[in-house]
Each structure stands twice: as structure tokens, then as C-alpha cells.
C-alpha atoms as a PDB file:
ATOM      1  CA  UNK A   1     115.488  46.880  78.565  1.00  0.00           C
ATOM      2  CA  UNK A   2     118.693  47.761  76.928  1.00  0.00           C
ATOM      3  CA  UNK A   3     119.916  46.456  73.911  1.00  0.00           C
ATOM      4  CA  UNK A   4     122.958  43.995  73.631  1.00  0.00           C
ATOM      5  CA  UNK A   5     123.570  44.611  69.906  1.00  0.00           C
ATOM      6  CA  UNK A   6     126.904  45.755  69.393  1.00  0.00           C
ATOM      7  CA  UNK A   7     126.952  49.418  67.661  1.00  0.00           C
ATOM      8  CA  UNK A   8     129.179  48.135  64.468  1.00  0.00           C
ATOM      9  CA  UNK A   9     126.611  45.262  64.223  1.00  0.00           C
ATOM     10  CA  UNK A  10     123.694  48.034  63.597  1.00  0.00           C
ATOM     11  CA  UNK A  11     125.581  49.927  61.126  1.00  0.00           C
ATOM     12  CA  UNK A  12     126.297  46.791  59.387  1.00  0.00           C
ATOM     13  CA  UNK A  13     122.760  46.207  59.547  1.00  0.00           C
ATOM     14  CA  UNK A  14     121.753  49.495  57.828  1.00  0.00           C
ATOM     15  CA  UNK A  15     123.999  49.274  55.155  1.00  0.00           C
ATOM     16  CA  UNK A  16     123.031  46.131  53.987  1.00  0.00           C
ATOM     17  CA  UNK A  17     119.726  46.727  53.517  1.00  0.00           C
ATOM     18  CA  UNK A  18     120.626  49.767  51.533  1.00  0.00           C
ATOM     19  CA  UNK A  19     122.535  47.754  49.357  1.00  0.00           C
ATOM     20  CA  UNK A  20     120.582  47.364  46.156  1.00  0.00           C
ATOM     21  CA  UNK A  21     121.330  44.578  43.393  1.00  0.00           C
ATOM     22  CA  UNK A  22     122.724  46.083  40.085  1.00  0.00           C
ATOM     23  CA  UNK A  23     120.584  45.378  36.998  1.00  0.00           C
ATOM     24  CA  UNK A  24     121.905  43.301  34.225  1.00  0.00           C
ATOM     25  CA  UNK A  25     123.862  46.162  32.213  1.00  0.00           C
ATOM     26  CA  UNK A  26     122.809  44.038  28.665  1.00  0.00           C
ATOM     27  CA  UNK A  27     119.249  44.129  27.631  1.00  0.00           C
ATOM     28  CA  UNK A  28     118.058  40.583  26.692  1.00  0.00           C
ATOM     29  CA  UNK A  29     116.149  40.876  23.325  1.00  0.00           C
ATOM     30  CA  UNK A  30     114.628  37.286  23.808  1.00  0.00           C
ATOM     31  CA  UNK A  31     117.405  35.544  20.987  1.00  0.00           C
ATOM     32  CA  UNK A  32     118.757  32.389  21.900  1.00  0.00           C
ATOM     33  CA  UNK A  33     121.475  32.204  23.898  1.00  0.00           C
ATOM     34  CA  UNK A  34     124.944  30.577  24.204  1.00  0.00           C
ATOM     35  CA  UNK A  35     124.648  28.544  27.597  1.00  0.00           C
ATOM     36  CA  UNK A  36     125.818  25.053  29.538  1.00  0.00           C
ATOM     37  CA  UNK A  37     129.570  24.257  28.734  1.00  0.00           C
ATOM     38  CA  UNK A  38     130.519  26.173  25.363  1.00  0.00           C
ATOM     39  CA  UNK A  39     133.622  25.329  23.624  1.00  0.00           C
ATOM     40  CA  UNK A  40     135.529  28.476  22.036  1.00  0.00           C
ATOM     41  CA  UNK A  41     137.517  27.853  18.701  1.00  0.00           C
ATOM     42  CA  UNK A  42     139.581  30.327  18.005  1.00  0.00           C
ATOM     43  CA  UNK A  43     141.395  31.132  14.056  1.00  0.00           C
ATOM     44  CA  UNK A  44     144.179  33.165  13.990  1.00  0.00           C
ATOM     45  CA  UNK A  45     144.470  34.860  10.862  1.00  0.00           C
ATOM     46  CA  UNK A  46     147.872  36.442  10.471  1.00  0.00           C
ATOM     47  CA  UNK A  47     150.935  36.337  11.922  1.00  0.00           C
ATOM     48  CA  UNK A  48     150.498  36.350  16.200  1.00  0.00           C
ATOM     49  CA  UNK A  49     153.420  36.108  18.509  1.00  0.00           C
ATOM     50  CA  UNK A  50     153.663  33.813  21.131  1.00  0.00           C
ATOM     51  CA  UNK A  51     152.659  35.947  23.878  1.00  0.00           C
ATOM     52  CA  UNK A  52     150.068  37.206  22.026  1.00  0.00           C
ATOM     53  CA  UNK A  53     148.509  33.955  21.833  1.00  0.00           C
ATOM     54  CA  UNK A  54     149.095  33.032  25.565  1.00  0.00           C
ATOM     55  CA  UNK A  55     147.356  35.898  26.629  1.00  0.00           C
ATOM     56  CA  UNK A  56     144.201  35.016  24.400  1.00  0.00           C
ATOM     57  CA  UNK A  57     143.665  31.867  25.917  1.00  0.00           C
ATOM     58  CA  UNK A  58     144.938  32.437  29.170  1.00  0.00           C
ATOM     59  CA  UNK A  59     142.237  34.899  29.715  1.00  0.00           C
ATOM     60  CA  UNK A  60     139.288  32.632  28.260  1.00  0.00           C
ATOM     61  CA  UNK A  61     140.202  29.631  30.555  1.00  0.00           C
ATOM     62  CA  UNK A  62     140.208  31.836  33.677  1.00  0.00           C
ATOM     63  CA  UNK A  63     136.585  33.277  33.017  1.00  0.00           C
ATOM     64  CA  UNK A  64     135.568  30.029  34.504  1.00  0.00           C
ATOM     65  CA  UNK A  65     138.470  29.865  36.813  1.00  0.00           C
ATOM     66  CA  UNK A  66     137.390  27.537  39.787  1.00  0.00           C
ATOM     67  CA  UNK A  67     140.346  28.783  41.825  1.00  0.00           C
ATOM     68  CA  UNK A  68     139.301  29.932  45.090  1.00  0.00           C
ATOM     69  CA  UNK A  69     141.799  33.180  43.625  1.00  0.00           C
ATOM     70  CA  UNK A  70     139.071  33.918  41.575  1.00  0.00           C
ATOM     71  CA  UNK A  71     136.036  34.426  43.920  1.00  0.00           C
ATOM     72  CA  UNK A  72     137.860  37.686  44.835  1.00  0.00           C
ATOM     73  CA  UNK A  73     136.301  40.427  43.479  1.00  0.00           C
ATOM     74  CA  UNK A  74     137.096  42.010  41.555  1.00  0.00           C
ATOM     75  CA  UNK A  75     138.193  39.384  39.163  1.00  0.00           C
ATOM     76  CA  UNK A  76     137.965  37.926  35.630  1.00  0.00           C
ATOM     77  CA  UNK A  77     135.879  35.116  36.792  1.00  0.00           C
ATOM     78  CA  UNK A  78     133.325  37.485  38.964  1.00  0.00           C
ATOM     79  CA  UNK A  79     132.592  39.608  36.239  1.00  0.00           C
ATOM     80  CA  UNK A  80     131.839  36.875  33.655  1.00  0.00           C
ATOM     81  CA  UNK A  81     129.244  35.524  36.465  1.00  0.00           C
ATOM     82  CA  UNK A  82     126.883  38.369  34.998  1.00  0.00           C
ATOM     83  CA  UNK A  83     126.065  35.737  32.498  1.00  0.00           C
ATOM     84  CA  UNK A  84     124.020  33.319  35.001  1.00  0.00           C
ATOM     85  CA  UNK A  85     121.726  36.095  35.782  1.00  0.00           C
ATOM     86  CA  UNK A  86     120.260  35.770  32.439  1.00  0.00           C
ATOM     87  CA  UNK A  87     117.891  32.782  31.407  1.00  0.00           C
ATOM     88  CA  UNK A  88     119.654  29.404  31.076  1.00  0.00           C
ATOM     89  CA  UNK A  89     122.105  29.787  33.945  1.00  0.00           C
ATOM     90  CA  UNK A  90     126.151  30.058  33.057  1.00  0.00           C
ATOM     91  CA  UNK A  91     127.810  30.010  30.297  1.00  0.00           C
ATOM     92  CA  UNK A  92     131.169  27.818  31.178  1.00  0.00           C
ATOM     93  CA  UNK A  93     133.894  28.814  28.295  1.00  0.00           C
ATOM     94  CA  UNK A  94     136.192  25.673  27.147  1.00  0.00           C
ATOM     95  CA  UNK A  95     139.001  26.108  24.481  1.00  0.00           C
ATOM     96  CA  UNK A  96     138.569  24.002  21.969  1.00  0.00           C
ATOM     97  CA  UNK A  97     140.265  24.288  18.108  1.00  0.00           C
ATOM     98  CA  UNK A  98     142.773  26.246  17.690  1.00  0.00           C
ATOM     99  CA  UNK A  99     143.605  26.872  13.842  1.00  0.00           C
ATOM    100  CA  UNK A 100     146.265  28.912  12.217  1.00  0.00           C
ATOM    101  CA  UNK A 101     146.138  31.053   9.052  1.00  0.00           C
ATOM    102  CA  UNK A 102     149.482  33.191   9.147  1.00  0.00           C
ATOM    103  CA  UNK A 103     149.862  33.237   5.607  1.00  0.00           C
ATOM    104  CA  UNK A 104     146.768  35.204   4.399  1.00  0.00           C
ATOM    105  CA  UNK A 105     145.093  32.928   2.399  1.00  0.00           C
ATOM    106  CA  UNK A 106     142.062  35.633   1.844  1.00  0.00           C
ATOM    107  CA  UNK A 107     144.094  38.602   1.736  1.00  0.00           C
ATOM    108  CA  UNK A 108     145.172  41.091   3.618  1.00  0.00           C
ATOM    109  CA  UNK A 109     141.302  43.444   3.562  1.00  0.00           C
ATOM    110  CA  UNK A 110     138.727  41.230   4.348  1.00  0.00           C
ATOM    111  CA  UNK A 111     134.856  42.076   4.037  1.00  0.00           C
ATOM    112  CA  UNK A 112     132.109  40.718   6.738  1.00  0.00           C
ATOM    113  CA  UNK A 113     131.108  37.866   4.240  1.00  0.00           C
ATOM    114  CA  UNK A 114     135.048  36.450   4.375  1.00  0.00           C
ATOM    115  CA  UNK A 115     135.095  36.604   8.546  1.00  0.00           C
ATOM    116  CA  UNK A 116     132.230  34.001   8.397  1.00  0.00           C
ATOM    117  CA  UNK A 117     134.198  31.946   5.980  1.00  0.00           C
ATOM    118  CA  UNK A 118     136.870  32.035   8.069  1.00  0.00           C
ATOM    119  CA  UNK A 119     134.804  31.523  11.035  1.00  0.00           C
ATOM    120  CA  UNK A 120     132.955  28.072   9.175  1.00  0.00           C
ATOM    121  CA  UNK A 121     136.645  26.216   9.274  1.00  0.00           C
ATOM    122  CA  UNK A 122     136.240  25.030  12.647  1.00  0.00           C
ATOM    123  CA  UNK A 123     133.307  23.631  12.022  1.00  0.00           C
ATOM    124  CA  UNK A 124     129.979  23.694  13.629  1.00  0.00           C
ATOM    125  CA  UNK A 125     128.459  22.213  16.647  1.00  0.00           C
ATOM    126  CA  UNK A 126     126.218  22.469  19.479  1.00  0.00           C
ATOM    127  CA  UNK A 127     127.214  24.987  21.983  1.00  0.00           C
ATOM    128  CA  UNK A 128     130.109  26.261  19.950  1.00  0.00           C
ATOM    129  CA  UNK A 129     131.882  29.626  18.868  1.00  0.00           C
ATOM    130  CA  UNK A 130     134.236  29.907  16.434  1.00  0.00           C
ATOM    131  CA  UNK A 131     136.268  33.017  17.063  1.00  0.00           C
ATOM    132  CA  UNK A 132     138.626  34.895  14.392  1.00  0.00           C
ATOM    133  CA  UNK A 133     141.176  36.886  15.428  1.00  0.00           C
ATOM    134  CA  UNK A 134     142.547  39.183  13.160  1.00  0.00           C
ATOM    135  CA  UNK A 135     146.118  40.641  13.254  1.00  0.00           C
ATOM    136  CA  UNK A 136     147.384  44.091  13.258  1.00  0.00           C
ATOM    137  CA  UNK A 137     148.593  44.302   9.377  1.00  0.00           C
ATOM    138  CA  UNK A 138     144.862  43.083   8.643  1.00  0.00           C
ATOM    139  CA  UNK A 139     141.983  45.643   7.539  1.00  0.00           C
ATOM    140  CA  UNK A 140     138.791  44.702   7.829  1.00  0.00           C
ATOM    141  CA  UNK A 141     135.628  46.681   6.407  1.00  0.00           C
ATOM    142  CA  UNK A 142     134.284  49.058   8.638  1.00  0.00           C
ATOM    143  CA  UNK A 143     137.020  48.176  11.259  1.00  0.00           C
ATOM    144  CA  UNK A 144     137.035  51.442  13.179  1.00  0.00           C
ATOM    145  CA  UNK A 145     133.115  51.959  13.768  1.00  0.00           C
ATOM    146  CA  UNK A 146     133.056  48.121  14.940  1.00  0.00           C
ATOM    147  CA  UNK A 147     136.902  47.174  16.364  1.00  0.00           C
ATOM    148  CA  UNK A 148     135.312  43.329  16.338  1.00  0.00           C
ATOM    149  CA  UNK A 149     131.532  41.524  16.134  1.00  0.00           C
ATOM    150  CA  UNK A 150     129.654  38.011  16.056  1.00  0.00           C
ATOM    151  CA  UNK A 151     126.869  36.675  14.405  1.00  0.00           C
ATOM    152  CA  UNK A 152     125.963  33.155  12.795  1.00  0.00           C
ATOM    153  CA  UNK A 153     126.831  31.932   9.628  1.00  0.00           C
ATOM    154  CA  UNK A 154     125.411  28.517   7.363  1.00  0.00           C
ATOM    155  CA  UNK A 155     128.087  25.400   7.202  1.00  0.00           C
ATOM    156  CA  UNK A 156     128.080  23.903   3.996  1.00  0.00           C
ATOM    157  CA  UNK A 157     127.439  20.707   5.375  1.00  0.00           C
ATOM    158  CA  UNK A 158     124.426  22.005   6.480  1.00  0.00           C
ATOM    159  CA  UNK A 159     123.690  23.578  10.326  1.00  0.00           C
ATOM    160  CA  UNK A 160     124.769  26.725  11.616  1.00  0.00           C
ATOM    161  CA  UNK A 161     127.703  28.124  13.606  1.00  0.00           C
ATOM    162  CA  UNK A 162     128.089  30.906  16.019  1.00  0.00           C
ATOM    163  CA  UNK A 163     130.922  33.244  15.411  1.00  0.00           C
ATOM    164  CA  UNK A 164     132.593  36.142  16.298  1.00  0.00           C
ATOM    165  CA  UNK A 165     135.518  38.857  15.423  1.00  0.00           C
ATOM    166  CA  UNK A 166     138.061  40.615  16.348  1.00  0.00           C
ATOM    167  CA  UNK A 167     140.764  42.849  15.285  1.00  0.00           C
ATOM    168  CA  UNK A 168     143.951  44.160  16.318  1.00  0.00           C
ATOM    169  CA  UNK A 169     144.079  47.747  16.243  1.00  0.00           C
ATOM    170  CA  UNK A 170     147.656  48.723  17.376  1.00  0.00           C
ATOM    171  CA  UNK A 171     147.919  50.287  13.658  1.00  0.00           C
ATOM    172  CA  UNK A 172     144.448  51.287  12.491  1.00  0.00           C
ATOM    173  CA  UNK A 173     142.288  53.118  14.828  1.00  0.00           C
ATOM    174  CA  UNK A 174     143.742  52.376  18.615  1.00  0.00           C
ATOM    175  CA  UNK A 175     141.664  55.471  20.045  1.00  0.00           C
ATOM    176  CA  UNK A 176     138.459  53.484  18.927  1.00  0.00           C
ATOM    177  CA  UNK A 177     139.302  50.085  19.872  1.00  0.00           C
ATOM    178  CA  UNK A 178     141.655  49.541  22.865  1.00  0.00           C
ATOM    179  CA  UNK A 179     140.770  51.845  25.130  1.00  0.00           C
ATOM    180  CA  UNK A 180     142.103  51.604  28.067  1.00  0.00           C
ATOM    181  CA  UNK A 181     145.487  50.917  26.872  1.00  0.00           C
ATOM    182  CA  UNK A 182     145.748  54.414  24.207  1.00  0.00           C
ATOM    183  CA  UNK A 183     144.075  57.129  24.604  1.00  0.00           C
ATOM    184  CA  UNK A 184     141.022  58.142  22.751  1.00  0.00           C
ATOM    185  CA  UNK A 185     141.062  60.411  19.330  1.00  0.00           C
ATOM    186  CA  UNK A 186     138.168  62.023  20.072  1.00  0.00           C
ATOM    187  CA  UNK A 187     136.498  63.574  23.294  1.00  0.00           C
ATOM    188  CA  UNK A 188     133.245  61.915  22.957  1.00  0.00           C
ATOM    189  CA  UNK A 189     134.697  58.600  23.392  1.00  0.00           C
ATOM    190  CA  UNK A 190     132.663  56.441  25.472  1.00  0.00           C
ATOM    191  CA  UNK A 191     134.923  54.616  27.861  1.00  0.00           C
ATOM    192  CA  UNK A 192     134.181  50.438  28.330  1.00  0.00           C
ATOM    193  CA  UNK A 193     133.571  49.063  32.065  1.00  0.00           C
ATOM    194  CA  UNK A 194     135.989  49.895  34.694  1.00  0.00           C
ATOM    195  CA  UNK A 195     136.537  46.284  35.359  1.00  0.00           C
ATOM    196  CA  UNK A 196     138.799  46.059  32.620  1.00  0.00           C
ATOM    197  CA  UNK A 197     141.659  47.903  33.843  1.00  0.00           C
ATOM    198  CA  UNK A 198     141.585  45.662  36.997  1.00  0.00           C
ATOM    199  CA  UNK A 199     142.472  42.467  34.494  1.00  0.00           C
ATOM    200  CA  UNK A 200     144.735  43.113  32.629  1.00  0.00           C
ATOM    201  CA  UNK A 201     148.263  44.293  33.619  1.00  0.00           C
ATOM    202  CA  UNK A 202     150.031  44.031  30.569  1.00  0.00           C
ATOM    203  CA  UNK A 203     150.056  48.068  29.289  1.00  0.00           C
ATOM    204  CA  UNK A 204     150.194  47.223  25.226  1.00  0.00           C
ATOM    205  CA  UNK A 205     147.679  48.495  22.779  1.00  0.00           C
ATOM    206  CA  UNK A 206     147.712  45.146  21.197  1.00  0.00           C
ATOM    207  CA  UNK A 207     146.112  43.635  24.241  1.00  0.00           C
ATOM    208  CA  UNK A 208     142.690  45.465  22.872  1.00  0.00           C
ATOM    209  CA  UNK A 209     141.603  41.466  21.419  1.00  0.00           C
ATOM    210  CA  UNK A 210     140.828  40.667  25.181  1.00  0.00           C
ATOM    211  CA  UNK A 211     139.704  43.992  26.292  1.00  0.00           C
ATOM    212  CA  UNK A 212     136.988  43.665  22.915  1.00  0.00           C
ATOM    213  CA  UNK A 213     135.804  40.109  24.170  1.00  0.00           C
ATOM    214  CA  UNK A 214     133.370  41.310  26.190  1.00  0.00           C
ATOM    215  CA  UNK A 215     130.854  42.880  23.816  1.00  0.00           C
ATOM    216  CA  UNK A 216     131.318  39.859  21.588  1.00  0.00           C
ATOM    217  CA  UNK A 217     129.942  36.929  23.644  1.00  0.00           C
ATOM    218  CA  UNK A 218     126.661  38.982  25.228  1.00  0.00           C
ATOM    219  CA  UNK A 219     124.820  36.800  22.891  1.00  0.00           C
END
């Protein structure tokens, strides 16, 4: 008996079931994790311009875009879905604080102990990240081997907070930090997903504080 199964419906057939699910790209090292509806507070420590700002937390609120726009792959939203494949289901970013520190108050070097100060003035909570971002006339220790981090840091009211940093690198080391938008200073520099380049459209090196986001919140 012949078949009725359209040719193109066979192929489609085959390919499919060679299509193989990726594996997580993080490994999972059994810490707690940062899940449910987190709020993002974000400290800007030295002088940001408008745009700057706008493009900070214009790309947090669309990682959990519900736009239909952003089911399209690729897209901001899609890749940040990696996240529910780990234990706890999403993570759902919300904007929360935002405070302002263009004056310096700690100086213009800071060390790792005076980002978690910084970090402990918004406060602490459940399901909470305070973020610093640090301009481009800021140095930070060990900026160039590290272009931004996170950890968790003890409120003085007692409790802990979740925090991370990162640093503008337009003047320091931009071969280190914001690839894809300046070239690398060395050869053996390892190049960050491809995703990126798909995200953002706006070709400045200072645009390296989103493009470093996404090592800071695989928590």
C-alpha cells in the first residue's frame, strides 16, 4: 500500500528527531539560587548620562518581556529563559531602587570590601539584588581580570543581601570587558555568547554594563 505522507512531512520528521536539547551552558554547584519574582536595585556610582541609564533598565525589564515580540528567537527574553531549566523554575527580574551616587562619596578607586558597602544601601530583602554600577572615570581593584562580579554581603541591621558589580570599561581595559563592541588586546581572548550581538544595536564600548550582566546573575 502506498504511503500518503507528503515527502516534506518525512524530512520534517527526520530532522526533528535529530534535534537534540542543548545542555545548560552553567554548571549548578548546588548554592542557593535567586528565583520567583526578584527585584533588581541598581546604585549608580558616578556620573551616568541619561541614555546610559535608559539602556540599563530598559534591558532588565525586557528579560521578562511578556510581549508576544519577545517569544521570537532570538531575543533578550528567550535567552534569559535558560534560567527555568535550573531548579526552582524562573527567575522574573523587577526594577526596584534606583539610587544615585554621582559625587564619589568613596572615592574614585574602590576595593571589593567598598562595592559591598555600596551594594548594602539599598537594603536587604528576600529575593533581592542590589546592583552597583560603576562609571568609566572609576577604578576598581582588579578591574581588568574581573570587568564586574556578585556575591553577598552582611546588613548591619542584621540579614544578608545579594549583590553584584559592574564597571564601565570605555577607559580602562575595553579589550577585556566589552567585547563585542572593541576589539580584543590580546589573541587569546575568549569571545562571550553569540547572542549578544543580536541585542544590542547600539555600537558603543560603554554599552559593555549590559553585555557583562550575564555572568553576574548565574547565581
Amino acid at each position: 500500500m502506498l504511503s500518503t505522507l507528503q515527502p516534506s512531512l518525512v524530512t520534517t520528521r527526520k530532522l526533528t528527531a535529530l534535534v537534540q536539547e542543548q545542555p545548560l551552558l552553567l554548571k549548578y554547584h548546588n548554592g542557593p539560587l535567586l528565583k520567583g519574582n526578584t527585584t533588581v536595585n541598581l546604585i549608580w556610582y558616578g556620573v551616568f548620562s541619561a541614555s546610559q541609564h535608559a539602556v540599563v533598565v530598559d534591558f532588565l525589564r525586557s528579560l521578562t518581556s511578556s510581549s508576544k515580540s519577545s517569544s521570537s528567537s532570538p531575543s533578550v527574553a528567550s535567552w534569559w529563559l535558560t534560567t527555568a531549566r535550573y531548579r526552582g523554575g524562573p527567575c522574573n527580574l523587577l526594577v526596584g531602587r534606583q539610587l544615585v551616587d554621582d559625587k564619589c562619596s568613596l572615592g574614585k578607586r574602590l576595593s571589593s570590601a567598598q562595592l559591598a558597602a555600596l551594594a548594602s544601601r539599598a537594603g536587604h530583602g528576600k529575593n533581592q539584588i542590589n546592583v552597583v554600577l560603576t562609571s568609566a572615570d572609576v577604578a576598581v581593584d582588579g578591574f581588568c581580570s574581573r570587568c564586574g562580579t556578585h556575591g553577598s554581603g552582611s546588613a548591619k541591621s542584621g540579614g544578608k543581601f545579594a549583590y553584584a558589580w559592574v564597571g564601565n570599561a570605555v577607559s580602562q581595559c575595553p579589550g577585556q570587558c566589552a567585547w563585542p563592541f572593541h576589539q580584543p588586546n590580546h589573541i587569546s581572548f575568549v569571545v562571550g555568547p553569540a547572542v549578544l550581538q543580536s541585542i544590542f544595536l547600539r555600537r558603543e564600548v560603554n554599552i559593555q554594563l549590559m553585555a557583562s550582566l550575564d555572568r553576574l546573575f548565574g547565581f
